[in-house]
Protein backbone atom coordinates (compact mmCIF):
# COMPACT_ATOMS: atom_id res chain seq x y z
CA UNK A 1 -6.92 2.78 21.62
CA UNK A 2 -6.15 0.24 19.28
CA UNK A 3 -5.93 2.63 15.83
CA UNK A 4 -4.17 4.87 17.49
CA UNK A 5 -1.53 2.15 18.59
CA UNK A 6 -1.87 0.60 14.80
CA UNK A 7 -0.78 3.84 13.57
CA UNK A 8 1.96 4.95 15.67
CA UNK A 9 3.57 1.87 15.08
CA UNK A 10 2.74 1.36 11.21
CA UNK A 11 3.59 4.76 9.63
CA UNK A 12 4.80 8.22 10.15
CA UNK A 13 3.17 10.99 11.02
CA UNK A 14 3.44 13.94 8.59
CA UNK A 15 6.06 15.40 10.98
CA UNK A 16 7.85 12.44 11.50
CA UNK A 17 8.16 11.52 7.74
CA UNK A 18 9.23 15.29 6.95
CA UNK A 19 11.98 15.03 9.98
CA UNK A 20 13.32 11.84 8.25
CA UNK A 21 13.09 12.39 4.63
CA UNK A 22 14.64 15.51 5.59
CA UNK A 23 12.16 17.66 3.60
CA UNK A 24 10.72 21.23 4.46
CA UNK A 25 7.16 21.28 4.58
CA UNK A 26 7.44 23.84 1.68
CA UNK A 27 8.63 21.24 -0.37
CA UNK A 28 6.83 18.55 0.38
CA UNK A 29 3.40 20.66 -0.27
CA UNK A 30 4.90 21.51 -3.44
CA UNK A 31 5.32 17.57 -4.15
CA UNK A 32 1.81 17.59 -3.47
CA UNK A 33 0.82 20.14 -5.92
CA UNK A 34 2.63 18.42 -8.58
CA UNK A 35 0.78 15.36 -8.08
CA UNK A 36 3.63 13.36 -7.43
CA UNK A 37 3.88 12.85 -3.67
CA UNK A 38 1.14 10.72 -2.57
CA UNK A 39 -2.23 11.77 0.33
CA UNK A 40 -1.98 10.55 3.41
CA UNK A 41 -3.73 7.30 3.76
CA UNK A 42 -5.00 8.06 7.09
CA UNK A 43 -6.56 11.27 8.24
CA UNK A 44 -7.47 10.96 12.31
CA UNK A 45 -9.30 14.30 14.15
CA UNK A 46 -8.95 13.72 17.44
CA UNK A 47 -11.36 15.47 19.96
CA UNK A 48 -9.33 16.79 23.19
CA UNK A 49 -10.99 17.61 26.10
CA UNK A 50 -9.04 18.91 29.06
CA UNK A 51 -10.43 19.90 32.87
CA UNK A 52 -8.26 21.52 35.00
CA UNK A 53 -8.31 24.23 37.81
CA UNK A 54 -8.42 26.67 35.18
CA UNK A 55 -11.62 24.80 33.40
CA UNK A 56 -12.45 23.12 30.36
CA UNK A 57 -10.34 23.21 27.49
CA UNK A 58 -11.75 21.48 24.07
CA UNK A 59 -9.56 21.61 20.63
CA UNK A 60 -9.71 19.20 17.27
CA UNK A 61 -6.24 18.15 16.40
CA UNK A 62 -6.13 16.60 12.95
CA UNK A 63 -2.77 13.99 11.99
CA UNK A 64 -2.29 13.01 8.87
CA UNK A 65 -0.04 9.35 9.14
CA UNK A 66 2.40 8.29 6.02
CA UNK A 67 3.34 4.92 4.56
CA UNK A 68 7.18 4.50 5.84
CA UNK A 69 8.10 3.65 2.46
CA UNK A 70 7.42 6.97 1.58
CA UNK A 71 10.55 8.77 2.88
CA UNK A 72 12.39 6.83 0.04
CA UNK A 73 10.09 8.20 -2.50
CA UNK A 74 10.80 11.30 -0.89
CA UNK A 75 14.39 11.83 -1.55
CA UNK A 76 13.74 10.53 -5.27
CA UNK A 77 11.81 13.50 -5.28
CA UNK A 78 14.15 15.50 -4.39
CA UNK A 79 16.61 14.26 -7.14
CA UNK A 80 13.86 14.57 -9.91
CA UNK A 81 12.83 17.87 -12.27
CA UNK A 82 9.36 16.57 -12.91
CA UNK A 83 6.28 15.22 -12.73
CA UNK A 84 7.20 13.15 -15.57
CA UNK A 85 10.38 11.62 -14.80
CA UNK A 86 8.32 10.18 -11.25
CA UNK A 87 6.00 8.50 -13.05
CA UNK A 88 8.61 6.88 -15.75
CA UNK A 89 10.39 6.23 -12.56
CA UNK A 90 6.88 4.30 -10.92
CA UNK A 91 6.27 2.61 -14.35
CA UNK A 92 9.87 1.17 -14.72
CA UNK A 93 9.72 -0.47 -11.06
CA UNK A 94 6.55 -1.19 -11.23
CA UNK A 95 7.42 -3.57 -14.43
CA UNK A 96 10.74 -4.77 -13.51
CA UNK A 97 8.64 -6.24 -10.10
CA UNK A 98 6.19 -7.88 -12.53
CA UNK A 99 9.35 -9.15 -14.21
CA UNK A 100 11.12 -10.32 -11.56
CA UNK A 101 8.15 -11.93 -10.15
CA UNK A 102 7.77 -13.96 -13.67
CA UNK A 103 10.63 -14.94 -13.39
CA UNK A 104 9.95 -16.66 -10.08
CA UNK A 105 7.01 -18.34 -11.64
CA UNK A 106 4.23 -15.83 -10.55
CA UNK A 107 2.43 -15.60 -13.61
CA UNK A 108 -1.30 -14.19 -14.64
CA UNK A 109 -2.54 -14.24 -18.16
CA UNK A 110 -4.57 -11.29 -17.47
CA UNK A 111 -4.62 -8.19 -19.84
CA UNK A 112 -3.58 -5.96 -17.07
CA UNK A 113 -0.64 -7.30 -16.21
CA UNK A 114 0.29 -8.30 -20.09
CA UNK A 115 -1.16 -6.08 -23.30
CA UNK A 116 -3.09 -3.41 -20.71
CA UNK A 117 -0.13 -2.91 -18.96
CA UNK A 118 0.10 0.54 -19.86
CA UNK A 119 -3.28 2.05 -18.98
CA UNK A 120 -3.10 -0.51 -15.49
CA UNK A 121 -0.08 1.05 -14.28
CA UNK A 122 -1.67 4.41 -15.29
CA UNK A 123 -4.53 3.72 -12.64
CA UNK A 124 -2.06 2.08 -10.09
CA UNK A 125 -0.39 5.23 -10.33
CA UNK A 126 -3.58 7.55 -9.70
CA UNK A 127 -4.46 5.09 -7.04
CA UNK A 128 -0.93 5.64 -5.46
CA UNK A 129 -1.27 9.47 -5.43
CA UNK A 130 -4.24 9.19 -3.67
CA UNK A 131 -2.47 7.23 -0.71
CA UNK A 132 -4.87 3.83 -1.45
CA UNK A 133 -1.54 1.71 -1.30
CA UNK A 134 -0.04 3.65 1.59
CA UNK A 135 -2.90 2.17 3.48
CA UNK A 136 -2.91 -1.34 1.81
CA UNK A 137 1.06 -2.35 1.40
CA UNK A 138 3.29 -2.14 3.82
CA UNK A 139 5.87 0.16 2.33
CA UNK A 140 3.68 1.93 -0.30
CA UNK A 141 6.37 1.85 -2.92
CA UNK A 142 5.91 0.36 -6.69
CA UNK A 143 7.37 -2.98 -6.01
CA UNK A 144 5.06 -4.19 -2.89
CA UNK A 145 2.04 -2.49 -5.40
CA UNK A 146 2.94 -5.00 -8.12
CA UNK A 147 3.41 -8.12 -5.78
CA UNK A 148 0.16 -7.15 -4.23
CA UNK A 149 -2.02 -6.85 -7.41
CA UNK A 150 -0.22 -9.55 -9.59
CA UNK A 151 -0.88 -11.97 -6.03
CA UNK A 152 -4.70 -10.89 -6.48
CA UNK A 153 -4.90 -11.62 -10.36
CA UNK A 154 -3.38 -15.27 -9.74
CA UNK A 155 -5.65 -15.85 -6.55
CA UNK A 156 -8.70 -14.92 -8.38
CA UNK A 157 -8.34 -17.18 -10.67
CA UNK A 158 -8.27 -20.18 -8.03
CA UNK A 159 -10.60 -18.53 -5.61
CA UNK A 160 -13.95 -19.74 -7.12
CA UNK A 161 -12.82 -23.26 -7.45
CA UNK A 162 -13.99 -26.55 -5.43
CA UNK A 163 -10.46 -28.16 -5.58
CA UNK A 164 -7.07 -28.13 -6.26
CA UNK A 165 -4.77 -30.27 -7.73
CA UNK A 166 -1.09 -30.31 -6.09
CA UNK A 167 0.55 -28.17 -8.53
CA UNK A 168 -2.64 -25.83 -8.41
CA UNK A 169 -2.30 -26.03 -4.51
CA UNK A 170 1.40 -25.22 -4.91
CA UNK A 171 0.76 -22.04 -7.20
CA UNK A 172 -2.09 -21.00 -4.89
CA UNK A 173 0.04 -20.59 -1.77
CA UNK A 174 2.69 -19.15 -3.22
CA UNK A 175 0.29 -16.43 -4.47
CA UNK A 176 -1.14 -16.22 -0.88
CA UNK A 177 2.29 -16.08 0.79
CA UNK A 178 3.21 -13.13 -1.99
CA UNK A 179 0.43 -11.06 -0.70
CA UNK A 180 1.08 -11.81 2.69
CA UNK A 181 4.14 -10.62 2.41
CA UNK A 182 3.33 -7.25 0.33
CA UNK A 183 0.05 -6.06 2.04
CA UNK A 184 -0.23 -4.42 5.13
CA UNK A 185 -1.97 -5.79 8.32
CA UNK A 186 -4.78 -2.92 8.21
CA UNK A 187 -6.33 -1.25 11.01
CA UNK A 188 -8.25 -3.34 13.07
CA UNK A 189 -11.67 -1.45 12.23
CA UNK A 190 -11.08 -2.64 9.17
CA UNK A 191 -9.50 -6.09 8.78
CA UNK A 192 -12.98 -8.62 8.64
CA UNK A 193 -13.50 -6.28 4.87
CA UNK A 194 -9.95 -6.13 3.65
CA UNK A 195 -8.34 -7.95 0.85
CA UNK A 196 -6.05 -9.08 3.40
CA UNK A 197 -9.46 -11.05 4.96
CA UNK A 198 -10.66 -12.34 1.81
CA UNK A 199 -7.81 -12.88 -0.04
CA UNK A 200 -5.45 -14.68 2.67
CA UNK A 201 -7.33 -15.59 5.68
CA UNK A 202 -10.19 -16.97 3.81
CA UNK A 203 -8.19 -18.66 1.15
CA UNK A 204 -6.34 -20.48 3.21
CA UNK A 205 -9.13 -21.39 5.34
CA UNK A 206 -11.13 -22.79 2.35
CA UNK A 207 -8.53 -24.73 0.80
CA UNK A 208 -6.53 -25.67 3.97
CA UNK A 209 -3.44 -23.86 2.71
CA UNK A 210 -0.02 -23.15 4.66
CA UNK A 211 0.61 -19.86 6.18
């Protein structure tokens, strides 16, 4: 089955990323009830069904699959006192990517990476407790959340557009490329409505862009 196979190979079960991280699960539920370890981003319930000589057997197994990334943000954790200091900690990374990315020439004029930068990271750190950007970058973590949504805010404002000039073309694709290489490939249920879709394959299919 293909989302089984997606997710086997694309992120850790719960028991996997606890055997890793080396964390008990006492710990890591108590992450969770501070609100600073993120949901799972996938939740499968699997129906088993087994016939044997003894008869039918029938049990729902549920597995909860991690972002990788995550058994990094695990052992921060585990160095931290609170709450507080994670989300400094998300906030600081999450800036210093933007930074670094400026300085590279990625640039957006928009608010919410510029004077709404406080109440945007406050969101893309609600949206990262709830395990959105397990699911949607590939390691989860601050950095590949800030290449991913500064990539969208500089696509967006090329997407609508008939043409390109060369330097327009050249800013373009190296926005595409960015998100390429932040966001995950998706499960395959859901690829044809992803921002990967939309954002990359169609992009570069409308204005003949370089992969």
């Amino acid at each position: 089955m293909e989302l089984i196979k997606y997710l086997n190979e694309n992120f850790y079960t719960k028991q996997q990323l606890l055997d890793v991280a080396k964390v008990t699960k006492s710990e890591f539920d108590d992450f969770v009830k501070q609100g600073v370890m993120p949901c799972c981003s996938y939740n499968l319930k699997v129906d088993v069904l087994s016939d044997s000589f003894f008869g039918e057997h029938k049990e729902v197994k549920s597995i909860e699959y991690f972002a990788k990334g995550y058994t990094s943000w695990l052992g921060l954790l585990q160095a931290l006192g609170n709450k507080k200091e994670a989300y400094s900690i998300f906030s600081t990374r999450y800036k210093t990517q933007l930074d670094h990315l400026g300085e590279k020439g990625f640039i957006s004029n928009d608010p919410k990476v510029n004077s709404a930068i406080g109440s945007h990271i406050e969101t893309e750190w609600e949206h990262f407790i709830k395990g959105v950007y397990g699911l949607c970058t590939k390691s989860g973590l601050p950095e590949d959340i800030a290449s991913k949504e500064l990539a969208i805010l500089i696509i967006d404002g090329f997407i609508n557009r008939e043409s390109l000039n060369s330097s327009e073309e050249t800013e373009l694709t190296n926005a595409v490329n960015l998100l390429d290489l932040s966001s995950s490939l998706f499960a395959p249920h859901e690829r044809k409505r992803s921002s990967r879709h939309r954002l990359i394959d169609e992009v570069r299919r409308k204005f003949k862009l370089l992969g």
